[in-house]
PDB file of N, CA and C in Angstrom:
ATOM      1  N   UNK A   1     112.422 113.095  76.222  1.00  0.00           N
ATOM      2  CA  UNK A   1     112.915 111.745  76.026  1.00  0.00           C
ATOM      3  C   UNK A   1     111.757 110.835  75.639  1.00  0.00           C
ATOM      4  N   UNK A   2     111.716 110.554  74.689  1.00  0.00           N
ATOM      5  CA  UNK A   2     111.219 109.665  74.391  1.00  0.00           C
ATOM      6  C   UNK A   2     111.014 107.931  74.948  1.00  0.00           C
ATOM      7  N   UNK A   3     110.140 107.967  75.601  1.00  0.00           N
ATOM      8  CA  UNK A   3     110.051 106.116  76.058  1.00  0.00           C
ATOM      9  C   UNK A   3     110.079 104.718  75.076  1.00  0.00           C
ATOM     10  N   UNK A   4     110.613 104.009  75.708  1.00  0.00           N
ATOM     11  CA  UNK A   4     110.338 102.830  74.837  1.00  0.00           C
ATOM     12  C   UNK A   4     109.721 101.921  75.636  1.00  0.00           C
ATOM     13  N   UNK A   5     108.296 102.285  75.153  1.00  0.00           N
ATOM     14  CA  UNK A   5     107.018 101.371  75.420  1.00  0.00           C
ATOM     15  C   UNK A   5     107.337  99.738  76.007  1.00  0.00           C
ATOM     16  N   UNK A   6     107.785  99.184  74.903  1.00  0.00           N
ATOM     17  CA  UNK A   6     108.113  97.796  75.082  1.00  0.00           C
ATOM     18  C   UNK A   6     109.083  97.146  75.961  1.00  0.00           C
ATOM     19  N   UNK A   7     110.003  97.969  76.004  1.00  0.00           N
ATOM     20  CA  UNK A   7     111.049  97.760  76.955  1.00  0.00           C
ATOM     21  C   UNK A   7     110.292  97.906  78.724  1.00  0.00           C
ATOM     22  N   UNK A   8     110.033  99.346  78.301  1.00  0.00           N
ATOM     23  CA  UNK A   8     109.189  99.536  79.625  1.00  0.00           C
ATOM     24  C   UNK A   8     108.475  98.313  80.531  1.00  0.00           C
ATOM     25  N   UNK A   9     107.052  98.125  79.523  1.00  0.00           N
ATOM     26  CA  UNK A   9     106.146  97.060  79.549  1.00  0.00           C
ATOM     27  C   UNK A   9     107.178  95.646  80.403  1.00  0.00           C
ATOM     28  N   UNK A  10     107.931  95.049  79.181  1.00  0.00           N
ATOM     29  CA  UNK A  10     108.407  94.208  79.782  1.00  0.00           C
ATOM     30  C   UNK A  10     109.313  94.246  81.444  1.00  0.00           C
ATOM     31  N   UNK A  11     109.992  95.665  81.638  1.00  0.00           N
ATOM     32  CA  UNK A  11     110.182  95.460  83.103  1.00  0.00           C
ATOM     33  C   UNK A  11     108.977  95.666  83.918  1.00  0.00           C
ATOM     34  N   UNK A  12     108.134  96.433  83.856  1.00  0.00           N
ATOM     35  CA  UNK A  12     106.730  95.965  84.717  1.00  0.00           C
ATOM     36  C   UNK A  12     106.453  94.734  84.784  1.00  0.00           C
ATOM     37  N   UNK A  13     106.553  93.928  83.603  1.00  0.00           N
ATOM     38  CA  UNK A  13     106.317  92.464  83.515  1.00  0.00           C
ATOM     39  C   UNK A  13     106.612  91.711  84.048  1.00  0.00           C
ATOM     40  N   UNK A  14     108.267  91.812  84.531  1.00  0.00           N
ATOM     41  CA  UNK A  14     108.710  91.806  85.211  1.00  0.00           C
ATOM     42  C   UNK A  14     108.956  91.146  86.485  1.00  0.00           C
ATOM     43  N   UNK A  15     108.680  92.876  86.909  1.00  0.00           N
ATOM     44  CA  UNK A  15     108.336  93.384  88.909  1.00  0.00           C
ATOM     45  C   UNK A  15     106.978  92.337  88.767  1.00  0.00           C
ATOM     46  N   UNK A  16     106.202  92.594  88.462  1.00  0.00           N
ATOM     47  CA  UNK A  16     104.612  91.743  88.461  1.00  0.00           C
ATOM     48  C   UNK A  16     105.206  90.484  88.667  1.00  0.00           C
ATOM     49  N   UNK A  17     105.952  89.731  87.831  1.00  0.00           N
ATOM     50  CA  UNK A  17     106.265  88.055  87.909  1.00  0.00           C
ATOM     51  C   UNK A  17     106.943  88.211  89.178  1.00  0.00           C
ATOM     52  N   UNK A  18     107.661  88.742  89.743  1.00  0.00           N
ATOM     53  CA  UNK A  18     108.641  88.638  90.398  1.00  0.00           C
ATOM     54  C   UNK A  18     107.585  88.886  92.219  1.00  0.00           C
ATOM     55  N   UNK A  19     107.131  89.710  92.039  1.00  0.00           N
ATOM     56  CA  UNK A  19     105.822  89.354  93.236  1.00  0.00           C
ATOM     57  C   UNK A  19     104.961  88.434  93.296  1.00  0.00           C
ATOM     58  N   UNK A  20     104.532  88.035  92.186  1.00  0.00           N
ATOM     59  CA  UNK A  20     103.762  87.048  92.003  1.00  0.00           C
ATOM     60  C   UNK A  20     104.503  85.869  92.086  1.00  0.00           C
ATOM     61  N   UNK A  21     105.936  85.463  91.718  1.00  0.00           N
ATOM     62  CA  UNK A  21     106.587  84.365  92.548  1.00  0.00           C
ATOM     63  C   UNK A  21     107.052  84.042  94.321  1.00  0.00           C
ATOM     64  N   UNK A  22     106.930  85.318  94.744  1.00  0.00           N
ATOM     65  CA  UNK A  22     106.720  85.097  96.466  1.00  0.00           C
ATOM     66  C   UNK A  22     105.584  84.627  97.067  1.00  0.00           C
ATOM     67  N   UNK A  23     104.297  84.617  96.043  1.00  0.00           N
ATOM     68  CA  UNK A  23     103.370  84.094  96.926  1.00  0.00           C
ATOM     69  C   UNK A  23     103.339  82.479  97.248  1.00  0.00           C
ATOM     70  N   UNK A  24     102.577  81.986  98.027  1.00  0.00           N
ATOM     71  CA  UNK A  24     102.795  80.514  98.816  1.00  0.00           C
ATOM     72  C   UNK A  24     102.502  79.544  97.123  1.00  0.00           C
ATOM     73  N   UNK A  25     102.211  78.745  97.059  1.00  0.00           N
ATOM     74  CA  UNK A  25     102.162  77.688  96.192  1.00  0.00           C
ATOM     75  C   UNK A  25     100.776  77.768  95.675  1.00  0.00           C
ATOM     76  N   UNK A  26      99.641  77.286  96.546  1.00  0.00           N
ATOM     77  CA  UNK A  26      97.977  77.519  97.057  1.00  0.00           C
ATOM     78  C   UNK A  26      97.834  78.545  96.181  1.00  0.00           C
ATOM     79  N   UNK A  27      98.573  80.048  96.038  1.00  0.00           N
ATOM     80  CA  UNK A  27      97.750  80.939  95.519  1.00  0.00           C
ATOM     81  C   UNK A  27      97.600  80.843  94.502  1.00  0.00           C
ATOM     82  N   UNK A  28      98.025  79.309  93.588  1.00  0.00           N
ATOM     83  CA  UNK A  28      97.980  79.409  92.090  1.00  0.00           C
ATOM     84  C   UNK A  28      96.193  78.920  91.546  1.00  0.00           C
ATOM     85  N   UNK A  29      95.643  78.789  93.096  1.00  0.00           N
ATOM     86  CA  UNK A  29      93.814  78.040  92.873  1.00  0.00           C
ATOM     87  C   UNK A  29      93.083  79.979  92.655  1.00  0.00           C
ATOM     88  N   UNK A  30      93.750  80.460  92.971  1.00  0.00           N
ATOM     89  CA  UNK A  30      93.142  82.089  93.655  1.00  0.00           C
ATOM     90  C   UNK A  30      93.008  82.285  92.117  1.00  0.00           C
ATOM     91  N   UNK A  31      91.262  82.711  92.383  1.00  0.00           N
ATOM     92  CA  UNK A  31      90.900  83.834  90.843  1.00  0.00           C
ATOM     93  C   UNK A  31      91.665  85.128  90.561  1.00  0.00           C
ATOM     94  N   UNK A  32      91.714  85.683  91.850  1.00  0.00           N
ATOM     95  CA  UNK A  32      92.803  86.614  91.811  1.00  0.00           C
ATOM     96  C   UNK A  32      93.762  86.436  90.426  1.00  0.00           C
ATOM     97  N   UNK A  33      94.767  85.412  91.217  1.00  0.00           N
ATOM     98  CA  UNK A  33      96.175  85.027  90.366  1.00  0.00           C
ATOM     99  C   UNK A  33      95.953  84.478  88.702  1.00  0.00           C
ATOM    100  N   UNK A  34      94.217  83.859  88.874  1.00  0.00           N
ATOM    101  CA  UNK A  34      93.925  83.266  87.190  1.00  0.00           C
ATOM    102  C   UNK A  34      93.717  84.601  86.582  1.00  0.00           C
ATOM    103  N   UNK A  35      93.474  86.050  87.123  1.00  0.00           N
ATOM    104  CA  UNK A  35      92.906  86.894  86.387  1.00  0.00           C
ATOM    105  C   UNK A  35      93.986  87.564  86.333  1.00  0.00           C
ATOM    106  N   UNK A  36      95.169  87.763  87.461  1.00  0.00           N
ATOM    107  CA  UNK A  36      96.359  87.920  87.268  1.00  0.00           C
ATOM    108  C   UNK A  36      96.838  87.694  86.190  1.00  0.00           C
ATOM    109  N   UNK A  37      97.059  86.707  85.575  1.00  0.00           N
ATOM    110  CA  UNK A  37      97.660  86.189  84.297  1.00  0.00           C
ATOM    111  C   UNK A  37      97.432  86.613  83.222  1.00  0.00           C
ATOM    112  N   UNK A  38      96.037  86.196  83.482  1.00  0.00           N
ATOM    113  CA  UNK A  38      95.202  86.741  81.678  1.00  0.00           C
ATOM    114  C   UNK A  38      95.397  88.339  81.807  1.00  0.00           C
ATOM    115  N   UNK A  39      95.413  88.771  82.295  1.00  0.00           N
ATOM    116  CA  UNK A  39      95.571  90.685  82.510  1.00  0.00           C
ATOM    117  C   UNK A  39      97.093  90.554  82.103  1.00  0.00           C
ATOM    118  N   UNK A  40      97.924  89.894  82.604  1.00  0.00           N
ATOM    119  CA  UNK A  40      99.502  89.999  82.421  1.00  0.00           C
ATOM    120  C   UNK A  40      99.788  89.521  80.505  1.00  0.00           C
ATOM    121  N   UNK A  41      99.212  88.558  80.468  1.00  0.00           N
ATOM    122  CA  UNK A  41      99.220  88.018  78.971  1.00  0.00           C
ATOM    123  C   UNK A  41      98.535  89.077  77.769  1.00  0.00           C
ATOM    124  N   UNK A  42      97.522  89.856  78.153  1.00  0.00           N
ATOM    125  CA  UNK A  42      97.078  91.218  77.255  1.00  0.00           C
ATOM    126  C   UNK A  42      97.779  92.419  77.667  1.00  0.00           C
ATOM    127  N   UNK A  43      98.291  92.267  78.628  1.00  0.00           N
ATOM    128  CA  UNK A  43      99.738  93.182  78.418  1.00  0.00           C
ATOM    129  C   UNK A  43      98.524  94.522  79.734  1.00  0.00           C
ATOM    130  N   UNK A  44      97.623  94.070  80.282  1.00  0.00           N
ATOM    131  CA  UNK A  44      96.889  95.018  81.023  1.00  0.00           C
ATOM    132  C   UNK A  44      97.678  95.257  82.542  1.00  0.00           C
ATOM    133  N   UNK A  45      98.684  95.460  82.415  1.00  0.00           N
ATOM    134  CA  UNK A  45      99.589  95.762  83.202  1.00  0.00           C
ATOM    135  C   UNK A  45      99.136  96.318  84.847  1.00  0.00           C
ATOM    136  N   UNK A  46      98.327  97.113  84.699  1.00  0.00           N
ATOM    137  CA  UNK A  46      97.885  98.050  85.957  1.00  0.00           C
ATOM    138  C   UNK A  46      96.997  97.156  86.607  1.00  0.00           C
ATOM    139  N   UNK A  47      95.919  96.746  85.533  1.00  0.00           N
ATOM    140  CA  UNK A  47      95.105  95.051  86.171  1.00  0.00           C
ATOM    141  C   UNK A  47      95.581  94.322  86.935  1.00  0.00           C
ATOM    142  N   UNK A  48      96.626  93.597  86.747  1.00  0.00           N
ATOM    143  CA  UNK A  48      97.509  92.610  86.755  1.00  0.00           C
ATOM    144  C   UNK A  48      98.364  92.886  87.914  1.00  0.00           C
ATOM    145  N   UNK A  49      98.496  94.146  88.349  1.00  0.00           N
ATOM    146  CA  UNK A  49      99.176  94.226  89.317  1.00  0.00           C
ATOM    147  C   UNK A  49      97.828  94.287  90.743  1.00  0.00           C
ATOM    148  N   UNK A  50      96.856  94.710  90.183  1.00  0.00           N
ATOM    149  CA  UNK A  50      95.781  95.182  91.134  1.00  0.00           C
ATOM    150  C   UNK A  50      95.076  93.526  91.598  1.00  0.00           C
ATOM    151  N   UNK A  51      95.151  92.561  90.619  1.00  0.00           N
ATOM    152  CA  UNK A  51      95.005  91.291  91.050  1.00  0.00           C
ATOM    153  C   UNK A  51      95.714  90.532  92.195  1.00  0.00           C
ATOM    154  N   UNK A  52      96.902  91.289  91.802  1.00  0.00           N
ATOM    155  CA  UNK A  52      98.307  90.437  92.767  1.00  0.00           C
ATOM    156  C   UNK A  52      97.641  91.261  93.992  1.00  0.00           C
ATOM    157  N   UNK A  53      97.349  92.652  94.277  1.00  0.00           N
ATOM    158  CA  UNK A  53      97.372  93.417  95.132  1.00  0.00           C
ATOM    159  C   UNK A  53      95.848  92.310  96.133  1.00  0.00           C
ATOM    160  N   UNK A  54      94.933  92.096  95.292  1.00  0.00           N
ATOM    161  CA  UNK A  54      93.798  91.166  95.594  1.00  0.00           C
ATOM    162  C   UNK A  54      93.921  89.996  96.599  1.00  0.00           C
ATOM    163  N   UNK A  55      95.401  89.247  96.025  1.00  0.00           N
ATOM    164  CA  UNK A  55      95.865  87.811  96.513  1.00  0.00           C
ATOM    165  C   UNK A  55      96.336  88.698  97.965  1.00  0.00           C
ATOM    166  N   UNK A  56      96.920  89.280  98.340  1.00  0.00           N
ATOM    167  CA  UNK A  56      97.574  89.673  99.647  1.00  0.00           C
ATOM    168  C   UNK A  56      96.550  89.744 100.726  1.00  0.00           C
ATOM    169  N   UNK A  57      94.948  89.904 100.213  1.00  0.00           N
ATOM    170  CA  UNK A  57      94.139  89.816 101.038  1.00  0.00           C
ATOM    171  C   UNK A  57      93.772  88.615 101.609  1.00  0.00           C
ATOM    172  N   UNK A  58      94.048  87.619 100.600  1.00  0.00           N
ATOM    173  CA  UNK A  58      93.856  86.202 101.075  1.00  0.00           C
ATOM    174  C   UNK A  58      94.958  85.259 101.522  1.00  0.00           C
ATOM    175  N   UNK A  59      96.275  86.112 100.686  1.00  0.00           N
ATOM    176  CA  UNK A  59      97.551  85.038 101.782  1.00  0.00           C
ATOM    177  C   UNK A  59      98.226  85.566 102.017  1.00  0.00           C
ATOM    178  N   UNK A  60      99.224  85.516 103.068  1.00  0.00           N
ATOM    179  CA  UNK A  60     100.611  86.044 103.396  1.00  0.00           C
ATOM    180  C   UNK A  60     101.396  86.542 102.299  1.00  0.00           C
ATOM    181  N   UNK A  61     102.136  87.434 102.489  1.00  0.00           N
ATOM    182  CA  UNK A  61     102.641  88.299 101.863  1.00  0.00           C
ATOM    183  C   UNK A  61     104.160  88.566 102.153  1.00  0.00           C
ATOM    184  N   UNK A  62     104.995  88.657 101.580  1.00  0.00           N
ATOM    185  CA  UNK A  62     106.744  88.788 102.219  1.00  0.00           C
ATOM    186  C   UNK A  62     106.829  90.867 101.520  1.00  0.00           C
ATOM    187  N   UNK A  63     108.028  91.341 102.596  1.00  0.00           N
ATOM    188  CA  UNK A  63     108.296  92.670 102.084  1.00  0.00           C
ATOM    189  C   UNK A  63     108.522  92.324 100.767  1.00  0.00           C
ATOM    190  N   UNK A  64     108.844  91.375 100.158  1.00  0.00           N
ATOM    191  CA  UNK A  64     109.419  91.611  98.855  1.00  0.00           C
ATOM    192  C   UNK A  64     108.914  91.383  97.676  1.00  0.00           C
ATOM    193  N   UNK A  65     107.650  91.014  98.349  1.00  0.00           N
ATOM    194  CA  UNK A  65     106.182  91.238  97.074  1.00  0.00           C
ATOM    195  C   UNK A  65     106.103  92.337  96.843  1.00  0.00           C
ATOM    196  N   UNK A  66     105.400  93.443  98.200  1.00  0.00           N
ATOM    197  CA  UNK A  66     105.184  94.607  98.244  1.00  0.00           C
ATOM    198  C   UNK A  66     106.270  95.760  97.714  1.00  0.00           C
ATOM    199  N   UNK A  67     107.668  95.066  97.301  1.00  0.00           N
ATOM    200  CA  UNK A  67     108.861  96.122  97.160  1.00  0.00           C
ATOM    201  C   UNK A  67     108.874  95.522  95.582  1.00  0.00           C
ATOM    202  N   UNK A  68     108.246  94.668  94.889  1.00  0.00           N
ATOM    203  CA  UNK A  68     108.285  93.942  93.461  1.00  0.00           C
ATOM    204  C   UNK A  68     106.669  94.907  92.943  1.00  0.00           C
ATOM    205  N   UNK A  69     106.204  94.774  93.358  1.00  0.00           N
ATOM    206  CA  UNK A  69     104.508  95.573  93.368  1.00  0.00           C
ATOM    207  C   UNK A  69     104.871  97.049  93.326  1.00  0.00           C
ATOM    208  N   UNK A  70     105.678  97.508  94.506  1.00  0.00           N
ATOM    209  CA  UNK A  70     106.113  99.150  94.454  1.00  0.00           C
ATOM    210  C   UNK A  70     106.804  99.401  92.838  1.00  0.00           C
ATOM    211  N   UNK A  71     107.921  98.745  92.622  1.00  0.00           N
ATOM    212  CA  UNK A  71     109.007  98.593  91.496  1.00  0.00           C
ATOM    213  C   UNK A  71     108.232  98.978  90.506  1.00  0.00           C
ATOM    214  N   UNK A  72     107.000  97.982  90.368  1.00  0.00           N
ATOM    215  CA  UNK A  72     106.075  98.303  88.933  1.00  0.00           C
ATOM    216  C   UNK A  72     105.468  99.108  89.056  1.00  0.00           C
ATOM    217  N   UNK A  73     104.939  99.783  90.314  1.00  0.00           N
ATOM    218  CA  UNK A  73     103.798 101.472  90.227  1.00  0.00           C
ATOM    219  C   UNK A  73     104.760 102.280  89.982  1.00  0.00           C
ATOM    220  N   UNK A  74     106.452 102.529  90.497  1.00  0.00           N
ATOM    221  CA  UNK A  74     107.171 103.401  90.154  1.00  0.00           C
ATOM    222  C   UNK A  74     106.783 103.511  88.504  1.00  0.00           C
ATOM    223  N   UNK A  75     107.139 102.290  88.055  1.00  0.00           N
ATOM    224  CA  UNK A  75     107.351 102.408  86.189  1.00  0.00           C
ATOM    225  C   UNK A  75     106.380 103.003  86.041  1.00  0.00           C
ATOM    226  N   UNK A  76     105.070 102.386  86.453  1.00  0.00           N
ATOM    227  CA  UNK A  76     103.395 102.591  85.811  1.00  0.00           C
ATOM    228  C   UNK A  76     103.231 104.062  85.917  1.00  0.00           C
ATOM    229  N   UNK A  77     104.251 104.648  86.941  1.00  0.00           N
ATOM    230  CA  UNK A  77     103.506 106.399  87.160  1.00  0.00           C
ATOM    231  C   UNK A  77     102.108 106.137  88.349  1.00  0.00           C
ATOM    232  N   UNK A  78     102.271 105.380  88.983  1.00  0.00           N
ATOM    233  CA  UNK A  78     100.913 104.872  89.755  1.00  0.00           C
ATOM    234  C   UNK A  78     101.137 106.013  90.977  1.00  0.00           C
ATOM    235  N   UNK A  79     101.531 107.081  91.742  1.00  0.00           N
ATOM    236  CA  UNK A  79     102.224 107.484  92.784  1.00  0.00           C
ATOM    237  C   UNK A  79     101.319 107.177  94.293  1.00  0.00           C
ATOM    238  N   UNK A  80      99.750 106.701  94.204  1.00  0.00           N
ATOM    239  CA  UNK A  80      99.328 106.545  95.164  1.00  0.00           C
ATOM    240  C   UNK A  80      99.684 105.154  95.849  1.00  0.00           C
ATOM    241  N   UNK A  81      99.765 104.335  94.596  1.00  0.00           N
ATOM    242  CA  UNK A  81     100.091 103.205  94.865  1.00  0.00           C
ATOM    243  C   UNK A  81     101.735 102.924  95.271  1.00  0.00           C
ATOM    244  N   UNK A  82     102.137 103.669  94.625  1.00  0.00           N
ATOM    245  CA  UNK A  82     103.785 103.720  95.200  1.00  0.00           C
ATOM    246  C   UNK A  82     104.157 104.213  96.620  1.00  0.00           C
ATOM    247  N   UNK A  83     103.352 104.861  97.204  1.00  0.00           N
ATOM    248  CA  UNK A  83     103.274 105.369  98.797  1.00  0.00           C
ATOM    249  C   UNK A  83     102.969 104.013  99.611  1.00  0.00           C
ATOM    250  N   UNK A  84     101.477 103.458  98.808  1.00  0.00           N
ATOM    251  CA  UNK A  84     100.803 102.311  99.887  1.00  0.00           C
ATOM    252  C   UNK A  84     101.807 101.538  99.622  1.00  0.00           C
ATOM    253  N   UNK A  85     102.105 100.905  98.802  1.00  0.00           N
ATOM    254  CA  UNK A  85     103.149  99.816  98.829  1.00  0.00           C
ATOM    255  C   UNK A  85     104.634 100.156 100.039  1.00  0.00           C
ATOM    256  N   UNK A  86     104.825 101.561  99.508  1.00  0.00           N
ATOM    257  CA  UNK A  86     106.327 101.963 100.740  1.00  0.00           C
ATOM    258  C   UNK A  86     105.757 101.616 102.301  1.00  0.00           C
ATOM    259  N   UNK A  87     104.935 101.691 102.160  1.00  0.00           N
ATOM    260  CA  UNK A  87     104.287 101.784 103.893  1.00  0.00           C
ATOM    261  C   UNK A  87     104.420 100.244 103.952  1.00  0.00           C
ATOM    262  N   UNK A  88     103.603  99.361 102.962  1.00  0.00           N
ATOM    263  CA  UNK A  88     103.722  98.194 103.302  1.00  0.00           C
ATOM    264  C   UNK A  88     105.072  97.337 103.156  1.00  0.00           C
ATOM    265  N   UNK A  89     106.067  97.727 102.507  1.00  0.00           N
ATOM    266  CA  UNK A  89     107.192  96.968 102.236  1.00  0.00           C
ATOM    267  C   UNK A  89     107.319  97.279 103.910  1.00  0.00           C
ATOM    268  N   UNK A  90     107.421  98.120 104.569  1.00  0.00           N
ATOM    269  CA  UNK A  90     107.903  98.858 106.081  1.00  0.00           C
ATOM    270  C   UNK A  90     107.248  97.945 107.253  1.00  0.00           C
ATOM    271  N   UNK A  91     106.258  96.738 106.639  1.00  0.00           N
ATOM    272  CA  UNK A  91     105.192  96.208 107.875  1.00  0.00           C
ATOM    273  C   UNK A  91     104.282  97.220 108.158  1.00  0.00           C
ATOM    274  N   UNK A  92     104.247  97.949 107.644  1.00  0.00           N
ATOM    275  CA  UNK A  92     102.373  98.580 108.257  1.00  0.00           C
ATOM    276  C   UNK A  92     101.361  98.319 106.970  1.00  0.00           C
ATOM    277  N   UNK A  93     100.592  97.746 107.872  1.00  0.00           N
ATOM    278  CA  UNK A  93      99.459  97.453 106.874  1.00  0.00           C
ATOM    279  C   UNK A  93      97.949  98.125 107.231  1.00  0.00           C
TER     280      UNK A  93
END
């Protein structure tokens, strides 16, 4: 089967926005979230998620970041990252 790249891309794009809208308000000062963007805007997808992954160190976090973050390592083929995230959607950190 053949993939379609673009389609793909854009649901990672997605899951990424969609975690990145649970965080508090504040995290929009976080280099994290500025490098977030620019990684999201060149389409550096795996970056972009590893930024968001960055911000959780500095603010609160809801399961449903970590289950928006999982969503996109499923797509990405990420599988280590798709474990850590299951653990964390669960509260263990």
């Amino acid at each position: 089967m053949k993939e379609n790249h673009p389609k793909l891309w854009a649901q990672i794009a997605a899951d990424l926005t969609r975690a990145r809208a649970t965080l508090p308000d504040d995290a929009a000062d976080c280099e994290s979230v500025r490098e977030y963007q620019e990684f999201l805007d060149n389409n550096e997808l795996e970056l972009a998620c590893e930024m968001l992954e960055d911000c959780a160190r500095e603010f609160p976090v809801s399961p449903e970041f970590w289950t928006a973050l999982r969503d996109a390592a499923v797509k990405m083929r990420l599988q280590d990252r798709v474990a850590r995230y299951e653990q964390l959607v669960g509260g263990q950190r």
